[in-house]
Each structure stands twice: as structure tokens, then as C-alpha cells.
PDB file of N, CA and C in Angstrom:
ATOM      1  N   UNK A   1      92.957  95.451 101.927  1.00  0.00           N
ATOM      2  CA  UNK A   1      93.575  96.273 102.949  1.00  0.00           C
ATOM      3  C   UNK A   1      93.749  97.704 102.433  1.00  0.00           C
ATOM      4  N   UNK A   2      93.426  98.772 103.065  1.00  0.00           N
ATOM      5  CA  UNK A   2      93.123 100.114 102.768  1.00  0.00           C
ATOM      6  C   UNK A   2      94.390 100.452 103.525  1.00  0.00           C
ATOM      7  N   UNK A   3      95.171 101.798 102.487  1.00  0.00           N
ATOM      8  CA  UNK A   3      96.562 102.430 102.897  1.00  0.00           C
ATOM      9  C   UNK A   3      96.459 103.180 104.420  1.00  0.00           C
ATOM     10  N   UNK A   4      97.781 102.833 105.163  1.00  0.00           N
ATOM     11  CA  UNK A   4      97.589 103.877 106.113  1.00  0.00           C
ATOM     12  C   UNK A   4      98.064 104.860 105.911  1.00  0.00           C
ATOM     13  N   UNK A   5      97.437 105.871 106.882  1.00  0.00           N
ATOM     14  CA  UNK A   5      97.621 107.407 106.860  1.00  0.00           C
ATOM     15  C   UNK A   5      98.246 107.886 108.069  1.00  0.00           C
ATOM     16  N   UNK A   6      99.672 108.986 108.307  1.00  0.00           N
ATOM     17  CA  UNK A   6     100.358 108.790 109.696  1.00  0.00           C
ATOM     18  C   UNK A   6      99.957 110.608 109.222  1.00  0.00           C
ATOM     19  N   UNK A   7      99.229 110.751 110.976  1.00  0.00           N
ATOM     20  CA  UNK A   7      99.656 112.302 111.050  1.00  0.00           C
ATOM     21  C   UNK A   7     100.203 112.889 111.397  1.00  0.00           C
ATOM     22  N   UNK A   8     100.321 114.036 110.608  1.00  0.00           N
ATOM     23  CA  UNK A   8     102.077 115.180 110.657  1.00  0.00           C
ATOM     24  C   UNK A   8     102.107 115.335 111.756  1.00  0.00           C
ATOM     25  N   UNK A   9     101.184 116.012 113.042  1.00  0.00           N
ATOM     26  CA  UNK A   9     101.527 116.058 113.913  1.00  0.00           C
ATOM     27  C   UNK A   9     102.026 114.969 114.814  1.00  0.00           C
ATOM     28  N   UNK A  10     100.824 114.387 115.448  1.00  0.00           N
ATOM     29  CA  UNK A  10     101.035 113.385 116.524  1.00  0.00           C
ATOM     30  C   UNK A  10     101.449 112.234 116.194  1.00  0.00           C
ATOM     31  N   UNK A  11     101.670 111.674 114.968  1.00  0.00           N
ATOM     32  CA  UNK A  11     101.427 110.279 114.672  1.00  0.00           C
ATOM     33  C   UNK A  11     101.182 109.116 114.555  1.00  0.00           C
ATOM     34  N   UNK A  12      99.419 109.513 115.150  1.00  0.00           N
ATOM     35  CA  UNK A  12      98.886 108.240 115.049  1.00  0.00           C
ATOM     36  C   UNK A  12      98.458 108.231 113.504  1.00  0.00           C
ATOM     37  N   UNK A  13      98.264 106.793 113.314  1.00  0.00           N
ATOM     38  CA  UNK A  13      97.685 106.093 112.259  1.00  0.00           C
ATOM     39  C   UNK A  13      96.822 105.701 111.720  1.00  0.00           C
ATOM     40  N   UNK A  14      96.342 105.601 110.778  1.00  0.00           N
ATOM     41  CA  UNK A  14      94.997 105.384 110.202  1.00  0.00           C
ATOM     42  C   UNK A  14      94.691 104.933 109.373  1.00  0.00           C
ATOM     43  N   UNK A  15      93.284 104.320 108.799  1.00  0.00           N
ATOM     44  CA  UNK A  15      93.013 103.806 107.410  1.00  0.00           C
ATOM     45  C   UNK A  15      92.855 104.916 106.955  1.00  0.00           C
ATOM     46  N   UNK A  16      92.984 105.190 105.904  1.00  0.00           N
ATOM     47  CA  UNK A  16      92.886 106.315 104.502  1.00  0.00           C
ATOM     48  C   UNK A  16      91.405 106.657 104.645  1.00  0.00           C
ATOM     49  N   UNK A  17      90.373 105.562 104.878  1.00  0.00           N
ATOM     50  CA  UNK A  17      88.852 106.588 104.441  1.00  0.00           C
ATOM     51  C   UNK A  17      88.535 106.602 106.262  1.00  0.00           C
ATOM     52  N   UNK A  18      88.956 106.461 106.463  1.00  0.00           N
ATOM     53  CA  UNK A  18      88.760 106.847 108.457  1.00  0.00           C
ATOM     54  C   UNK A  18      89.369 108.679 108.767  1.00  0.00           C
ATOM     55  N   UNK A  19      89.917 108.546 107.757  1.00  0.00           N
ATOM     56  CA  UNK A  19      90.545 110.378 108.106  1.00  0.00           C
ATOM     57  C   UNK A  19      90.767 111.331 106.750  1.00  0.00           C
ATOM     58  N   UNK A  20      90.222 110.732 105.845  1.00  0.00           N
ATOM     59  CA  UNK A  20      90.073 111.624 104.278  1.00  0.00           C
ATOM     60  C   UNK A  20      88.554 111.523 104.280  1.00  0.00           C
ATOM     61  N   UNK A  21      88.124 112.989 104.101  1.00  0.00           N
ATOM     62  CA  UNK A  21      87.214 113.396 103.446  1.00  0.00           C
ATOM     63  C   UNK A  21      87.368 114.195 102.140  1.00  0.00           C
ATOM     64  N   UNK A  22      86.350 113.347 101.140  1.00  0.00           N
ATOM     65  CA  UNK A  22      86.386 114.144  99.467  1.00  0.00           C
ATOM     66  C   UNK A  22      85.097 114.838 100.047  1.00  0.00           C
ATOM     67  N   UNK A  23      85.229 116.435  99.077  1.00  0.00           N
ATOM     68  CA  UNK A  23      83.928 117.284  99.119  1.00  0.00           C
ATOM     69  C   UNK A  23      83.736 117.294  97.413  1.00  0.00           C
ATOM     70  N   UNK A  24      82.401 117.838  97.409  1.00  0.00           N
ATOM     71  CA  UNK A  24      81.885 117.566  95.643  1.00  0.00           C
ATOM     72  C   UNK A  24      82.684 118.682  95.001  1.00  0.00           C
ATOM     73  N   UNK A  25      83.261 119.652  95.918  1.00  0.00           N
ATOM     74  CA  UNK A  25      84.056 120.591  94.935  1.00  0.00           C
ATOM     75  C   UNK A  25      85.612 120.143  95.194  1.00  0.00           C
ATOM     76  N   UNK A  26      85.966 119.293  95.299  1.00  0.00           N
ATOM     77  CA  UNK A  26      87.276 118.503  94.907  1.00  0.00           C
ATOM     78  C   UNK A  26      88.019 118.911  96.168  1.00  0.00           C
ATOM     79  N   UNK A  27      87.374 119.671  97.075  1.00  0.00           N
ATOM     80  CA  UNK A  27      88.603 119.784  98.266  1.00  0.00           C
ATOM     81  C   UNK A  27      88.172 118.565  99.082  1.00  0.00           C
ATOM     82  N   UNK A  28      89.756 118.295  99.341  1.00  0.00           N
ATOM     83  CA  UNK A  28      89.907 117.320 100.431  1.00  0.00           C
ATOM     84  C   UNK A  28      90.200 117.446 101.899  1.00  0.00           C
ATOM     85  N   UNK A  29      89.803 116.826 103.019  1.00  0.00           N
ATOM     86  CA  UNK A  29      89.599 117.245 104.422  1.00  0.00           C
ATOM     87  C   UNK A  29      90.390 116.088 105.294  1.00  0.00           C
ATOM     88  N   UNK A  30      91.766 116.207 105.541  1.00  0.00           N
ATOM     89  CA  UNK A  30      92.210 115.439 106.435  1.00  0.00           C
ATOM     90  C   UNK A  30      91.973 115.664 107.713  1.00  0.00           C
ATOM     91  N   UNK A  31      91.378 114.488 108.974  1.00  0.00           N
ATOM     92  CA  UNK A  31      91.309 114.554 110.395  1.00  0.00           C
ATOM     93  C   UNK A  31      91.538 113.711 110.906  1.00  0.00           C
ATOM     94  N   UNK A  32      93.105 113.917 112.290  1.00  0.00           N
ATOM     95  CA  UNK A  32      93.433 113.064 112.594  1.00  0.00           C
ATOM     96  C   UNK A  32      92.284 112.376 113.877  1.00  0.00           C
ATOM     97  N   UNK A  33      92.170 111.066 113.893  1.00  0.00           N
ATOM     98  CA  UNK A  33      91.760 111.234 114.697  1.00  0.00           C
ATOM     99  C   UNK A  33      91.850 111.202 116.525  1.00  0.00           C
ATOM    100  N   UNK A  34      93.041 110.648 116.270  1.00  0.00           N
ATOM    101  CA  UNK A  34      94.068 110.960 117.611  1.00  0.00           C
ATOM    102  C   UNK A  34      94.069 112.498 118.322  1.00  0.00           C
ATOM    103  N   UNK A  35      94.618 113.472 117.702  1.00  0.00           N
ATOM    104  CA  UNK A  35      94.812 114.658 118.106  1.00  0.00           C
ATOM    105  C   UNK A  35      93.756 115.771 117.826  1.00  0.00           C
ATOM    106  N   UNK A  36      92.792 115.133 116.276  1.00  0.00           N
ATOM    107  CA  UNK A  36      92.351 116.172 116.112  1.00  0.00           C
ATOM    108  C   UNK A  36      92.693 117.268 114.874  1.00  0.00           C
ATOM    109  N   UNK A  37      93.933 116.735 114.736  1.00  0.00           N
ATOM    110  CA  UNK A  37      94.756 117.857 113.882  1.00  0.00           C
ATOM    111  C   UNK A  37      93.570 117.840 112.588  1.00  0.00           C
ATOM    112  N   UNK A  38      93.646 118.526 111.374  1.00  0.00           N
ATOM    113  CA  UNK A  38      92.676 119.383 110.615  1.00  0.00           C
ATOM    114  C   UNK A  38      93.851 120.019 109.650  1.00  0.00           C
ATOM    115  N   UNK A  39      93.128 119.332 108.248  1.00  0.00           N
ATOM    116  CA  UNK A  39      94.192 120.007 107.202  1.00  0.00           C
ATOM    117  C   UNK A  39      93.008 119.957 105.843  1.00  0.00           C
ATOM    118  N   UNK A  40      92.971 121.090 105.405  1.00  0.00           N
ATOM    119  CA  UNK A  40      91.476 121.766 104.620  1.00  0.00           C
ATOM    120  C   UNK A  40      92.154 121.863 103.615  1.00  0.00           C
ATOM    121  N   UNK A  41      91.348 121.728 101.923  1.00  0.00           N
ATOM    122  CA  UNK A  41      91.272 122.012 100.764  1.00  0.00           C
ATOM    123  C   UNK A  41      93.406 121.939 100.366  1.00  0.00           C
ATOM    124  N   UNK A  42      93.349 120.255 100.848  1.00  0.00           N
ATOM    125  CA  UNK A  42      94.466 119.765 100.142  1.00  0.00           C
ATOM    126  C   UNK A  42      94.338 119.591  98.878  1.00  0.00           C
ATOM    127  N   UNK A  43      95.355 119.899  98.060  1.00  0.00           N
ATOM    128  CA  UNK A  43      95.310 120.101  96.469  1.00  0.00           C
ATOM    129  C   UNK A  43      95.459 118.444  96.032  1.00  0.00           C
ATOM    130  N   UNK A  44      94.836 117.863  95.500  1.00  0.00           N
ATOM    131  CA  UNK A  44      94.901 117.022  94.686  1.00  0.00           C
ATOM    132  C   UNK A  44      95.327 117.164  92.811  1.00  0.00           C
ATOM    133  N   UNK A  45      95.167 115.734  92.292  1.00  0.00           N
ATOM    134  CA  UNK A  45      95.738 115.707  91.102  1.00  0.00           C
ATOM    135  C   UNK A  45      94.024 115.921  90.332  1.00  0.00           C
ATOM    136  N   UNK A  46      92.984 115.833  90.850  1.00  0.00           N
ATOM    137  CA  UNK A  46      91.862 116.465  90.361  1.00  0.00           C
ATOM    138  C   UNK A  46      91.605 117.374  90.471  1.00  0.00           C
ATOM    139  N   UNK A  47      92.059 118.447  91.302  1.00  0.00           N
ATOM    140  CA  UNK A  47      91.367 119.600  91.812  1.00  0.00           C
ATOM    141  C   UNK A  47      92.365 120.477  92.158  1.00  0.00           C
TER     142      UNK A  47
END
């Protein structure tokens, strides 16, 4: 079972790889897919 993910805005819910995108330069791309909402080059503990 893969973690869910609630978005800030609207809060629908999600599996973790249904709305995280990794890019090869370590930024990460959250999209909800309910609303749409869009959150770019979240800082991780790699990057």
C-alpha cells in the first residue's frame, strides 16, 4: 500500500506516485489531481 497524499488546497487524496513527480535534476512536481493545484521544485532531503 503506497502513502496518501492530501492537497493543500482542495483536499482530495491520493497515492503518492499518482501526484509526485521526480525530475533528473532532483526537483520535485506535485499535481493535484482533483483541482489541478501545481507545486514546482519542492526541496527535498536530496536536492
Amino acid at each position: 500500500m503506497l502513502p496518501i497524499v492530501k492537497c493543500p488546497k482542495c483536499s482530495t487524496e491520493a497515492e503518492i506516485n499518482s501526484v509526485l513527480t521526480a525530475q533528473s535534476n532532483q526537483n520535485v512536481i506535485f499535481k493535484c489531481p482533483g483541482c489541478r493545484y501545481e507545486v514546482r521544485n519542492i526541496h527535498t532531503s536530496k536536492g
